[in-house]
Protein backbone atom coordinates (compact mmCIF):
# COMPACT_ATOMS: atom_id res chain seq x y z
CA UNK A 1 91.05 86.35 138.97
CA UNK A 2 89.04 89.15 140.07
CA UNK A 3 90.72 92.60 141.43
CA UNK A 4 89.61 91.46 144.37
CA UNK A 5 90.96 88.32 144.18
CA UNK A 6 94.52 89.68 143.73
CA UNK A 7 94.44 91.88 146.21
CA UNK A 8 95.66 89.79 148.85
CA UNK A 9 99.08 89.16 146.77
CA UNK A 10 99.25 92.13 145.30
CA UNK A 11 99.48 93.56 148.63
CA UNK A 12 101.46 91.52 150.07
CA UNK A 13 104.27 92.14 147.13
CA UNK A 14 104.06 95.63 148.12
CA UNK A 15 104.96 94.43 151.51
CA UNK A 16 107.87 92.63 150.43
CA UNK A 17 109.32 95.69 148.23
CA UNK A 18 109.09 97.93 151.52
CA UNK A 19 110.86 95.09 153.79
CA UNK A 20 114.68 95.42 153.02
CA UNK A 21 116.09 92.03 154.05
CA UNK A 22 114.76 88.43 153.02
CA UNK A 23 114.93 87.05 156.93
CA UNK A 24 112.27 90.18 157.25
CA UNK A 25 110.47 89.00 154.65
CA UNK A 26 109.90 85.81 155.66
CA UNK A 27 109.40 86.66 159.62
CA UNK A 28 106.29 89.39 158.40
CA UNK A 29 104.72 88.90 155.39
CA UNK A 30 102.09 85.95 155.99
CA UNK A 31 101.69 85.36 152.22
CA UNK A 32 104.65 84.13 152.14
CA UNK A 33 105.86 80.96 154.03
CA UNK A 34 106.29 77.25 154.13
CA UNK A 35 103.98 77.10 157.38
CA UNK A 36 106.69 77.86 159.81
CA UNK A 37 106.84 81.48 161.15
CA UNK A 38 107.84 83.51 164.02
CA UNK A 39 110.71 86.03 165.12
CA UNK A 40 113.29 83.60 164.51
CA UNK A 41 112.72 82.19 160.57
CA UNK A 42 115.63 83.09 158.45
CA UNK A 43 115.47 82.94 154.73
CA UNK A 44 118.22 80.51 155.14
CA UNK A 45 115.61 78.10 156.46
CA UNK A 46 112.91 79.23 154.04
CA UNK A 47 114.74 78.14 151.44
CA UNK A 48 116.00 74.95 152.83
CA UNK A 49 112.78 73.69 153.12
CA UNK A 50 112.41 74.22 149.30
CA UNK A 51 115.28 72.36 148.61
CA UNK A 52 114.14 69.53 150.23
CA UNK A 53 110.78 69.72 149.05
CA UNK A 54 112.54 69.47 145.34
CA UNK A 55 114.57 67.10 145.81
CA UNK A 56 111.68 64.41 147.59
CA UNK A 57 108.89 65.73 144.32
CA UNK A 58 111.52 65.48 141.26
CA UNK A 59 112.64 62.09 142.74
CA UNK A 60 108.65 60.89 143.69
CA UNK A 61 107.21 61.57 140.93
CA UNK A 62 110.14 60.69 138.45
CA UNK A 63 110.95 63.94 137.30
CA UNK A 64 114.43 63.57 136.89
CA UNK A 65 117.14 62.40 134.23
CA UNK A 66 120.81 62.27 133.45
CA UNK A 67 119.63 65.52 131.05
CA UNK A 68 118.47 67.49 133.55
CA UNK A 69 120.50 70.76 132.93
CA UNK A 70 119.47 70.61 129.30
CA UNK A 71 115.91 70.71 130.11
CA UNK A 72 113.29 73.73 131.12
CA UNK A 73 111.23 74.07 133.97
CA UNK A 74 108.49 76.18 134.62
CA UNK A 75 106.51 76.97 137.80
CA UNK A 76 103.72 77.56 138.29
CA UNK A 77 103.23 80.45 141.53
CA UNK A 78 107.35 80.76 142.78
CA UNK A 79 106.43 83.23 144.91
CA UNK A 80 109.75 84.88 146.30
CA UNK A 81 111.67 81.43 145.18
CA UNK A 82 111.42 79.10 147.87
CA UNK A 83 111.59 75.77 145.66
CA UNK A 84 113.22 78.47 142.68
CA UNK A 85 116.22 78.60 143.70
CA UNK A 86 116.93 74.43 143.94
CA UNK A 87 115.02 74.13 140.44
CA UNK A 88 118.04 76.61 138.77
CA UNK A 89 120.76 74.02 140.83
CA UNK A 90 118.97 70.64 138.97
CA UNK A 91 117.68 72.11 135.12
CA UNK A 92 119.33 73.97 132.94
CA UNK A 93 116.44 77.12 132.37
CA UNK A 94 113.76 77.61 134.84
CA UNK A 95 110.75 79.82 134.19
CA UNK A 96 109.39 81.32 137.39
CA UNK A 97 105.41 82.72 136.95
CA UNK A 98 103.50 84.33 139.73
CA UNK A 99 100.95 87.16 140.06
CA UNK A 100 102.79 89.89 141.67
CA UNK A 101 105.83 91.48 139.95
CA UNK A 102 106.91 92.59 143.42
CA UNK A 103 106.94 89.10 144.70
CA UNK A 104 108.87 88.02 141.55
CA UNK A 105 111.85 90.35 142.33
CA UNK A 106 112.18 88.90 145.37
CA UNK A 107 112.17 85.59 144.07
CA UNK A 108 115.03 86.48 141.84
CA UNK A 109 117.04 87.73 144.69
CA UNK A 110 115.97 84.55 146.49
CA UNK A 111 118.37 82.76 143.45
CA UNK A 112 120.67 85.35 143.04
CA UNK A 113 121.89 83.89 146.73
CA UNK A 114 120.77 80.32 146.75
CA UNK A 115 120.58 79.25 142.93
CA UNK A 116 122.05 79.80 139.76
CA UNK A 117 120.13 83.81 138.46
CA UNK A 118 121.68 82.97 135.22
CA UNK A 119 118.89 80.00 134.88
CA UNK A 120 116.20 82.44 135.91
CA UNK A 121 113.24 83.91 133.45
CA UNK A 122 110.24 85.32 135.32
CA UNK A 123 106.90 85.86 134.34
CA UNK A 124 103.79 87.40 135.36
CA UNK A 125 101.15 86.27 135.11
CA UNK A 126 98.62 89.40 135.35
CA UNK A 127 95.36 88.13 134.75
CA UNK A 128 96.10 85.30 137.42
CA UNK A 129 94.70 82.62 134.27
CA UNK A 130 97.18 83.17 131.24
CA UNK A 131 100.99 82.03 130.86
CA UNK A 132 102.86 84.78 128.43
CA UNK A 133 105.04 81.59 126.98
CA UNK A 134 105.08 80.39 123.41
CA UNK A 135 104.06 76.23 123.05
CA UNK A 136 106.17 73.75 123.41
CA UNK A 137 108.91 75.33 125.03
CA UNK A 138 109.67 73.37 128.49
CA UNK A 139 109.98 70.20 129.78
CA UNK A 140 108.28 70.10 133.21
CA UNK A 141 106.04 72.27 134.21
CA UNK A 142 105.40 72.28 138.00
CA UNK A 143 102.98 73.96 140.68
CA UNK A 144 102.92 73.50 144.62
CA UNK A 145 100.28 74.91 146.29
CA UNK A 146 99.26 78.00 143.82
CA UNK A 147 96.24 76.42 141.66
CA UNK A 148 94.13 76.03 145.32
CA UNK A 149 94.00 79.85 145.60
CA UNK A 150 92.71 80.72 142.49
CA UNK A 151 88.80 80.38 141.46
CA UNK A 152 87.91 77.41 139.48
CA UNK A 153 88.11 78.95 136.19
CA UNK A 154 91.41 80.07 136.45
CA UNK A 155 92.70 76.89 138.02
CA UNK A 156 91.68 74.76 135.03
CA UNK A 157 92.86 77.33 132.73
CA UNK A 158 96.35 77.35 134.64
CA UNK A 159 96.42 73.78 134.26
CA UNK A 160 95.74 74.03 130.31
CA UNK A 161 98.05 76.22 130.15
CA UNK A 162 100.66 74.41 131.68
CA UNK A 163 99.76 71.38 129.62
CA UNK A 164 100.34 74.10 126.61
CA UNK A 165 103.74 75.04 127.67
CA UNK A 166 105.06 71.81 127.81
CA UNK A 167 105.98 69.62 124.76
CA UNK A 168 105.06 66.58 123.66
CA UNK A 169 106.86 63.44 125.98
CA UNK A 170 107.29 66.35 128.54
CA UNK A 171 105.61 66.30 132.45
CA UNK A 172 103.42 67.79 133.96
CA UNK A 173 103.28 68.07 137.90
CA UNK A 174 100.39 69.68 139.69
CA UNK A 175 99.29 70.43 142.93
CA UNK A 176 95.35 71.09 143.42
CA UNK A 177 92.89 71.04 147.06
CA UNK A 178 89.85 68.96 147.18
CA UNK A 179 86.64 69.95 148.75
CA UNK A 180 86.54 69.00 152.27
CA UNK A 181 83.59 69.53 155.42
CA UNK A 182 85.61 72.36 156.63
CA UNK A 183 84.46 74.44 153.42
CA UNK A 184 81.82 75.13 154.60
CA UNK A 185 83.37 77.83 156.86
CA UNK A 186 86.79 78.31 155.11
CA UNK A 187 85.45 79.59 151.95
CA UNK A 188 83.16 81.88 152.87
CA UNK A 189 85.30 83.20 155.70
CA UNK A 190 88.27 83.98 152.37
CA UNK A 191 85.96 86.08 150.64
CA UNK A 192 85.20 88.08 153.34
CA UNK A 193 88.86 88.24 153.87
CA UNK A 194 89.84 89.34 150.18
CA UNK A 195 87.54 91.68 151.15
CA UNK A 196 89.10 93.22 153.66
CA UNK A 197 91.90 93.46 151.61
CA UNK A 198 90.56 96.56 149.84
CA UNK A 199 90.83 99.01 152.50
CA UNK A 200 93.79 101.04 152.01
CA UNK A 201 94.98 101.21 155.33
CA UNK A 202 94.01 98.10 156.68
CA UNK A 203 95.86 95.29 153.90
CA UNK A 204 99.09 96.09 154.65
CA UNK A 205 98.87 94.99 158.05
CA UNK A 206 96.52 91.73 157.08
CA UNK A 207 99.20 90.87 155.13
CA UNK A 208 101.33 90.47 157.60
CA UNK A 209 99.59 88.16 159.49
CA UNK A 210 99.68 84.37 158.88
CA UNK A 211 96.30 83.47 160.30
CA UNK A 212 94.25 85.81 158.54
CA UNK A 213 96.44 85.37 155.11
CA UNK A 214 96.35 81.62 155.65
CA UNK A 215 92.01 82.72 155.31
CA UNK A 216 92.60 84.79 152.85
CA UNK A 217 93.96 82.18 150.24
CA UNK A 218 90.58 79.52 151.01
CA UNK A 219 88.84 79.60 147.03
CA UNK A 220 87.54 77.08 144.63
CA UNK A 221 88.48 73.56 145.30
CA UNK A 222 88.30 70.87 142.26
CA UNK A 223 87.81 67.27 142.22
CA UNK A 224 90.36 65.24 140.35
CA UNK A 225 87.88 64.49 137.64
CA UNK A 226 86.76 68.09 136.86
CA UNK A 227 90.75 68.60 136.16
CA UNK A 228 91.33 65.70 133.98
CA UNK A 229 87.87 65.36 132.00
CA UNK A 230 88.74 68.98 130.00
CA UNK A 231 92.58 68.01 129.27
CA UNK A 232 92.56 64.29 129.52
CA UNK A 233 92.63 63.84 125.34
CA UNK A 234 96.25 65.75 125.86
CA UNK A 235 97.43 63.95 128.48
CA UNK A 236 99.02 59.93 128.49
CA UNK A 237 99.89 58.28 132.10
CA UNK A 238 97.84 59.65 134.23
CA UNK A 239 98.20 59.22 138.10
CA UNK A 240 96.63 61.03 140.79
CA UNK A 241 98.53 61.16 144.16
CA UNK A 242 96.69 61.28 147.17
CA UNK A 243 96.54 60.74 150.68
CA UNK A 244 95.57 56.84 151.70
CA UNK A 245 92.89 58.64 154.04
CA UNK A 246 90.88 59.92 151.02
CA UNK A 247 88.24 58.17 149.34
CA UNK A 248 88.03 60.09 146.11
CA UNK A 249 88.53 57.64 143.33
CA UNK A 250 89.30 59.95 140.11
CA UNK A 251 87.65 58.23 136.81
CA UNK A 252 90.64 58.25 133.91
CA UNK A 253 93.49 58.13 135.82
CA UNK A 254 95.54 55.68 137.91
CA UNK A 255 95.69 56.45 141.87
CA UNK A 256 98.51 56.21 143.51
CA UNK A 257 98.38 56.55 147.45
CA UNK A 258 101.56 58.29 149.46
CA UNK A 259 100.95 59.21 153.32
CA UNK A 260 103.54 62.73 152.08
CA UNK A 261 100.35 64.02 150.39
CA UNK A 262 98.07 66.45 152.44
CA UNK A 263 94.71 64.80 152.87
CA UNK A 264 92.72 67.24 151.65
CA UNK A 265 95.34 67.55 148.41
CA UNK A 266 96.36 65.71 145.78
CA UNK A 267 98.29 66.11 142.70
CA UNK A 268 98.15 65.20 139.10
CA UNK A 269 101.35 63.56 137.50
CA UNK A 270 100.88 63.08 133.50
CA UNK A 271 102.96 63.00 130.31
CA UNK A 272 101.99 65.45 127.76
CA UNK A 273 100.80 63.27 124.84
């Protein structure tokens, strides 16, 4: 990512180091939420949502085993640990990457009170394209609605990455946006946003805002085949999920249609070969 590209989260982890409770946290930084907000979000909720989120993927996309708290996780963009803290309840080591150090410490308070801390590595990932993990080292790794906000580039270098991480016979589980009509406005209107960003005075109080950090976060969108065409020789059982409503058919992989699925996302589910 560019500077300007990180500004947005970078900001809005100093926002979250200056806000002293999580229910704050989650009630006025617009960076980061599960698309509920208002006055009366707790982090309570916030974190519910992730646990139910986990427990619906793991079991969709047949993440889980009798093993489970032998194996390692890692994800991809935790944020301040909404879907963390249920991923240190099911495996037995998680790895939690994102951008921002500042949002990271909050994400390991986020388990400290809702999961198991002792499970908990984090990582960040400060060049927004680059995982600081050795090969072969986890089992699953997993990303919800991070690889959409990054450029191209770094999206398809996350998702090499992640492929990296993971031994052989291990998953991977990957959320990515498609282009849509609606680009046409949204992505120029995110740059200009990110822009904004830069002025001292004024991102602070952007990032408190939901609409304008829900602009903010509109980048690159990739099309199931420009993902799988680069990695596909490292990959074995390959299946895109995908809204019934879209009719992208991706070349090298097996679709798999579930109404769950945002239309304008889908997500790659492969075994590391």
């Amino acid at each position: 990512m560019s500077r300007r590209s990180h500004l947005p989260w970078t900001v809005a982890g100093r926002v979250s180091e200056q806000t002293t409770a999580g229910d704050d946290v989650v009630r006025q930084t617009g960076w980061v939420f599960n698309n509920v907000t208002g006055g009366s979000l707790t982090i309570d909720e916030f974190v519910a949502s992730g646990d139910d989120e986990v427990t619906g993927y793991l079991a969709l996309f047949g993440l889980q085993s009798d093993d489970d708290e032998c194996k390692t996780i890692v994800e991809v963009g935790a944020g301040i640990g909404r879907m963390t803290a249920a991923f240190t309840r099911a495996f037995g080591s998680v790895i939690a990457c994102d951008l921002d150090a500042g949002l990271l410490e909050r994400c390991r308070e986020t388990v400290s009170r809702f999961g198991k801390v002792d499970r908990l590595q984090t990582i960040q990932v400060a060049d927004g394209r680059t995982l600081d993990l050795p090969p072969n080292i986890a089992d699953i790794a997993f990303s919800y609605i991070t690889l959409q906000h990054c450029t191209a580039d770094e999206a398809l270098s996350l998702v090499a990455e992640a492929i990296r991480v993971v031994r052989p016979g291990g998953k991977i589980a990957l959320n990515l946006r498609m282009r849509s009509t609606t680009d046409a406005v949204l992505v120029p209107a995110g740059y200009l946003v990110r822009g904004l960003f830069r002025l001292r005075l004024l991102g602070p109080l952007l990032a408190r805002q939901r609409s304008v950090s829900r602009i903010g976060w509109q980048m690159e969108r990739l099309h199931p085949d420009e993902v799988i065409g680069p990695v596909s020789a490292l990959l074995a059982d390959i299946t895109v999920w995908m809204n019934p409503s879209s009719g992208v058919r991706p070349r090298g992989a097996t679709r798999t249609d579930f109404a769950g699925v945002n239309r304008h996302h889908w997500w790659l589910i492969a075994t590391v070969s």
